[in-house]
Protein backbone atom coordinates (compact mmCIF):
# COMPACT_ATOMS: atom_id res chain seq x y z
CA UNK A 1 9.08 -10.11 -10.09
CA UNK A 2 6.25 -11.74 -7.90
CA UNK A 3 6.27 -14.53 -6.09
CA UNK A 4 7.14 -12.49 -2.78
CA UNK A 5 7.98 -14.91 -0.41
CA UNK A 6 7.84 -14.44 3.88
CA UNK A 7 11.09 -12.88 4.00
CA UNK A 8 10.46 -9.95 1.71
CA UNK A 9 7.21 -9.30 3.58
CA UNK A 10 8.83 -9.45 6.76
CA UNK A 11 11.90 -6.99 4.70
CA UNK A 12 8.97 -4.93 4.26
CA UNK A 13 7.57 -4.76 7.42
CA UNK A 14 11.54 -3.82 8.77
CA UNK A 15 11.79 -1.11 6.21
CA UNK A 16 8.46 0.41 7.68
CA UNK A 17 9.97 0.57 11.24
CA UNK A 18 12.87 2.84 10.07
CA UNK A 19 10.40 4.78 7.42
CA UNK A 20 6.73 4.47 7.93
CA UNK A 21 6.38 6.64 4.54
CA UNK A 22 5.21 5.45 1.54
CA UNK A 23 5.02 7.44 -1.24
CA UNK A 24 1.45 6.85 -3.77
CA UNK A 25 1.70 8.36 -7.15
CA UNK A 26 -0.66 8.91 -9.97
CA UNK A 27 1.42 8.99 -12.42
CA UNK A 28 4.48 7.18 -14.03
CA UNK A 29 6.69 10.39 -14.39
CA UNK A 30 8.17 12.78 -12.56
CA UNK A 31 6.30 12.27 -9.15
CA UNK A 32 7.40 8.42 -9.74
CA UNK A 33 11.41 9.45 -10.41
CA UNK A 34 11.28 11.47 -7.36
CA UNK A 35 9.68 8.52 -4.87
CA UNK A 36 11.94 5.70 -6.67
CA UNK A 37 15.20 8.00 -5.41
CA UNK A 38 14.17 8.16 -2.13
CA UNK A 39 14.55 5.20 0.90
CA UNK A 40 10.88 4.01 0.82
CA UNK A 41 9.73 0.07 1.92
CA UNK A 42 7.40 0.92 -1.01
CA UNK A 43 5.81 3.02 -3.65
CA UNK A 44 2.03 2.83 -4.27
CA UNK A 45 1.08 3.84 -7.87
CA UNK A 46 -2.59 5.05 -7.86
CA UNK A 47 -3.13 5.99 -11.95
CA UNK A 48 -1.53 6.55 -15.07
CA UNK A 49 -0.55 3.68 -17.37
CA UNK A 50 0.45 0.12 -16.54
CA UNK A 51 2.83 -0.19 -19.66
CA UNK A 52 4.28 3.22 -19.26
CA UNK A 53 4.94 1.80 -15.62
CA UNK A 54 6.45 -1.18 -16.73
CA UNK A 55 8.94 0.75 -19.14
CA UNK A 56 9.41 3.53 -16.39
CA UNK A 57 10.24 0.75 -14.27
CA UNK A 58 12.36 -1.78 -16.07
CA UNK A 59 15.70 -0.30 -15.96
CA UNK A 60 15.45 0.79 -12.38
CA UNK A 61 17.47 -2.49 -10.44
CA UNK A 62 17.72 -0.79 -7.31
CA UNK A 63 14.37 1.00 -6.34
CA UNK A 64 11.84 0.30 -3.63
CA UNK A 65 8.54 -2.25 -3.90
CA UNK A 66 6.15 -1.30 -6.76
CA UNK A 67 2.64 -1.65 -5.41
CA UNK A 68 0.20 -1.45 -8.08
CA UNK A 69 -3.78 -0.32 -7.74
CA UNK A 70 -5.19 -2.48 -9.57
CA UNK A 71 -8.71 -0.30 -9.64
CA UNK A 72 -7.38 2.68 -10.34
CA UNK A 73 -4.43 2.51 -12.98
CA UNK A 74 -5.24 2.30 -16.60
CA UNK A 75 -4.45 -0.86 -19.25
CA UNK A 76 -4.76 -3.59 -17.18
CA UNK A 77 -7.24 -5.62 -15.57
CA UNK A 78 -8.03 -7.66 -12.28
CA UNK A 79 -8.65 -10.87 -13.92
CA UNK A 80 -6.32 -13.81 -14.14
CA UNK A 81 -4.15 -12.55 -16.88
CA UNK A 82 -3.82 -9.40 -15.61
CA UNK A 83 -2.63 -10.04 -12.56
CA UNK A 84 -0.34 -12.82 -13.61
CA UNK A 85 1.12 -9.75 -16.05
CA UNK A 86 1.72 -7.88 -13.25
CA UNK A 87 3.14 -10.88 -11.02
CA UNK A 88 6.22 -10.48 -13.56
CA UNK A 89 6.62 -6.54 -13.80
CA UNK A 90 5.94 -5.51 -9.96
CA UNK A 91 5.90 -6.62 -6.51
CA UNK A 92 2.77 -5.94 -5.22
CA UNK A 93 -0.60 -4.89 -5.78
CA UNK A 94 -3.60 -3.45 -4.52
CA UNK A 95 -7.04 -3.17 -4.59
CA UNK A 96 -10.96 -3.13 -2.80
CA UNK A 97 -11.80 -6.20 -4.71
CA UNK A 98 -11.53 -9.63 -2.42
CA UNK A 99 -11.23 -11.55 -5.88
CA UNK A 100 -8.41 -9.37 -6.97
CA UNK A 101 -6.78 -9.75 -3.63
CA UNK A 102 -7.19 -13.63 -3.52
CA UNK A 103 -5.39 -13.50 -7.36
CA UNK A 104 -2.75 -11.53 -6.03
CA UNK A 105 -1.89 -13.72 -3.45
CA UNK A 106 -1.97 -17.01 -5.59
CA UNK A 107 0.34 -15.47 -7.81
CA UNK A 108 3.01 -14.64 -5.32
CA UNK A 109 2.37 -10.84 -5.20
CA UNK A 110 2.37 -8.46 -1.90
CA UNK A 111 -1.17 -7.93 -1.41
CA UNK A 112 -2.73 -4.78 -0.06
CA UNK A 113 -6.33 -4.70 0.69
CA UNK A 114 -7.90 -1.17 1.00
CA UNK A 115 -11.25 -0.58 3.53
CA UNK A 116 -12.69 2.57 2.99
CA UNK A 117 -14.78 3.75 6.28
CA UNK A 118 -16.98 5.79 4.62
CA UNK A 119 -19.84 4.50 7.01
CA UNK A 120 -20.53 1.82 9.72
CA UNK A 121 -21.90 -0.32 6.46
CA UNK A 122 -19.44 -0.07 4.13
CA UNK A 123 -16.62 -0.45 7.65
CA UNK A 124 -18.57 -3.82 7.84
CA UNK A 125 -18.72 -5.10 4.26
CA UNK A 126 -15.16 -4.44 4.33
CA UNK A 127 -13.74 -5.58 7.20
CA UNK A 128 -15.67 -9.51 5.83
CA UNK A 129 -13.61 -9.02 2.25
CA UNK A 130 -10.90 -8.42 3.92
CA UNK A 131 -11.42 -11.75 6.11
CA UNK A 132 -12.15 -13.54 3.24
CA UNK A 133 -9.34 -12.27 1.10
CA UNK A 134 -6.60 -12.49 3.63
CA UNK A 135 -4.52 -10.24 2.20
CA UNK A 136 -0.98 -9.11 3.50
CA UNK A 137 -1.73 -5.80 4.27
CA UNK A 138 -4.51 -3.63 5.08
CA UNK A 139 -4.79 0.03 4.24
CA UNK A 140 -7.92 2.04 5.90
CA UNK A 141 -8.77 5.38 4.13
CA UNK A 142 -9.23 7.88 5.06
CA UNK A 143 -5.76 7.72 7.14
CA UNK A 144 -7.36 9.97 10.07
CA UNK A 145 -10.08 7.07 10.81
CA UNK A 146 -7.45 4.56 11.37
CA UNK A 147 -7.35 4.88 15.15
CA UNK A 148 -11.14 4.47 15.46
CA UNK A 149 -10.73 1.48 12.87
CA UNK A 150 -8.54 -0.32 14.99
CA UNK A 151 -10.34 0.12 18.19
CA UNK A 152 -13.67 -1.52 17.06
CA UNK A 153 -12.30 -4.08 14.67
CA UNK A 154 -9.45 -5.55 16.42
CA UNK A 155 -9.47 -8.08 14.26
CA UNK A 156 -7.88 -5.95 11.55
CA UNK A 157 -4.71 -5.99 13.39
CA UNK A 158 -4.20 -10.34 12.23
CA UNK A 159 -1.96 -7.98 9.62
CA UNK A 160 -0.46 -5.04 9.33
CA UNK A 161 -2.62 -2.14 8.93
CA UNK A 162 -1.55 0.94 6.89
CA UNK A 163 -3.86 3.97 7.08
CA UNK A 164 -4.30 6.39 3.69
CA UNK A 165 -5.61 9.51 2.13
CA UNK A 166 -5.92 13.20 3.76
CA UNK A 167 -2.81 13.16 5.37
CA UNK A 168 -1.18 16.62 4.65
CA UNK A 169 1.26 17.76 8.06
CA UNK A 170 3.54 16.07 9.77
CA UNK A 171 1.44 16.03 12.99
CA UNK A 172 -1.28 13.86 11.24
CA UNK A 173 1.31 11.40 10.27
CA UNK A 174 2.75 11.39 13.55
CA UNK A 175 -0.46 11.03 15.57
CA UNK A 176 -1.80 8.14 13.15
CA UNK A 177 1.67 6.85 13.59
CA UNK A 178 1.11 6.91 17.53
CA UNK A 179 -1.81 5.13 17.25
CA UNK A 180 -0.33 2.20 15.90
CA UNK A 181 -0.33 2.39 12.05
CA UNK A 182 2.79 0.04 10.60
CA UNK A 183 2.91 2.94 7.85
CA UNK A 184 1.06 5.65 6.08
CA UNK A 185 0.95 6.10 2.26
CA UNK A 186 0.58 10.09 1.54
CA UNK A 187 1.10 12.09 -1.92
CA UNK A 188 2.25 15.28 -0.48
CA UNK A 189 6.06 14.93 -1.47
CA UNK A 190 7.00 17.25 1.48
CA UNK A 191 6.53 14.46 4.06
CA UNK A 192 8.11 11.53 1.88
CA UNK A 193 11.73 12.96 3.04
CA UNK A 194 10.49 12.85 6.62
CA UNK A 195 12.17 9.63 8.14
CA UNK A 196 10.91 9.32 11.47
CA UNK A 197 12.27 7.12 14.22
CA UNK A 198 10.25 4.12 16.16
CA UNK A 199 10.31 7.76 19.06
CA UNK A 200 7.39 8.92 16.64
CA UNK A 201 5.10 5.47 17.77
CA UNK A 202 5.67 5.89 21.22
C-alpha cells in the first residue's frame, strides 16, 4: 500500500461525487465487514486494533481506501516507524497532529487532517496546523459546523474539506452536503447505503 500518488487522490475525490458517504468504524469486525461490502471512496477506522486491522484487511483485494486514525486506534504509533508500518498495510491515515500529517505525506499515504471547532481558539490553532501540515484532506468536526467553517476560513477550501461527527438523518447529511462538503464520514450504518446524486449539492 502507500505511496498514493495524484491519480488515486483525484479517484478519490470522483468516488465522493457519486457517494459522499464514508463509513468510520471503531472496530475491526463486524461494523468493518459491513462498510468494506458496500461502494464507499473510503472507510475511516476510528479504534480497535491496528494488527487485527491489518489481518482483517489483508485478504480483502477489492475493498474501498483504509483510512487509519492514527490518535485514536490502538498498537501503533505516530512516529516514523509507525507510520511507515502503516504506509505498507493501508492507504491513508488520519490524525490532529501536524507532525503526523507531515509523516503521512512523506511516506506516500492519503492524508486527512481533522480541525475540531470546539471554540474560536482551538478553530484558529487548527486552521495554522493544518497550513503547516498541508495535508490532502480536511475533516471539520463536528460535521454541523462545517458551513460556518468554510465561510470564515476560506482558506480551508485549498483542499477538500470533509465535515464529521453528529450526523444522524439524512437531512443533516444533505444540508452539510449543500453547503459544499466533498463528503461526510458518519457511523450510523443506516445512511452508509444512502448514495446520493451531485442533485443533493445543489
Amino acid at each position: 500500500m502507500g505511496k498514493v500518488d495524484k491519480h488515486a487522490v483525484q479517484e478519490f475525490l470522483r468516488q465522493l461525487e457519486q457517494n459522499p458517504v464514508i463509513p468510520a468504524v471503531y472496530s475491526e469486525g463486524d461494523p468493518l465487514d459491513y462498510a468494506m461490502a458496500g461502494d464507499h471512496p473510503a472507510i475511516f477506522v476510528l479504534g480497535g486494533d491496528a494488527f487485527n486491522l491489518v489481518r482483517r484487511i489483508e485478504a480483502e483485494r477489492h475493498r474501498p481506501m483504509i483510512c487509519v486514525n492514527v490518535d485514536l486506534v490502538s498498537g501503533i504509533a505516530g512516529d516514523a516507524s509507525g507510520i511507515q508500518y502503516l504506509s505498507e498495510q493501508v492507504e491513508g491515515i488520519i490524525s490532529t497532529n501536524r507532525f503526523v500529517i507531515e509523516r503521512g505525506n512523506s511516506a506516500g499515504l492519503f492524508t486527512v487532517q481533522r480541525l475540531f471547532a470546539l471554540d474560536a481558539g482551538a478553530t484558529e490553532r487548527g486552521v495554522k496546523l493544518v497550513k503547516r501540515a498541508r495535508p490532502q484532506c480536511v475533516e471539520i468536526l463536528p460535521a454541523l459546523a462545517y458551513p460556518h467553517m468554510v465561510t470564515r476560513y476560506s482558506e480551508l477550501l485549498d483542499r477538500p474539506v470533509l465535515a464529521g461527527g453528529l450526523v444522524r438523518t439524512p437531512e443533516e447529511l444533505a444540508s452539510i452536503l449543500q453547503a459544499g462538503a466533498s463528503g461526510v464520514s458518519t457511523s450510523h450504518r443506516r445512511l452508509w447505503k444512502r448514495v446520493l446524486d451531485r442533485q443533493v449539492k445543489t
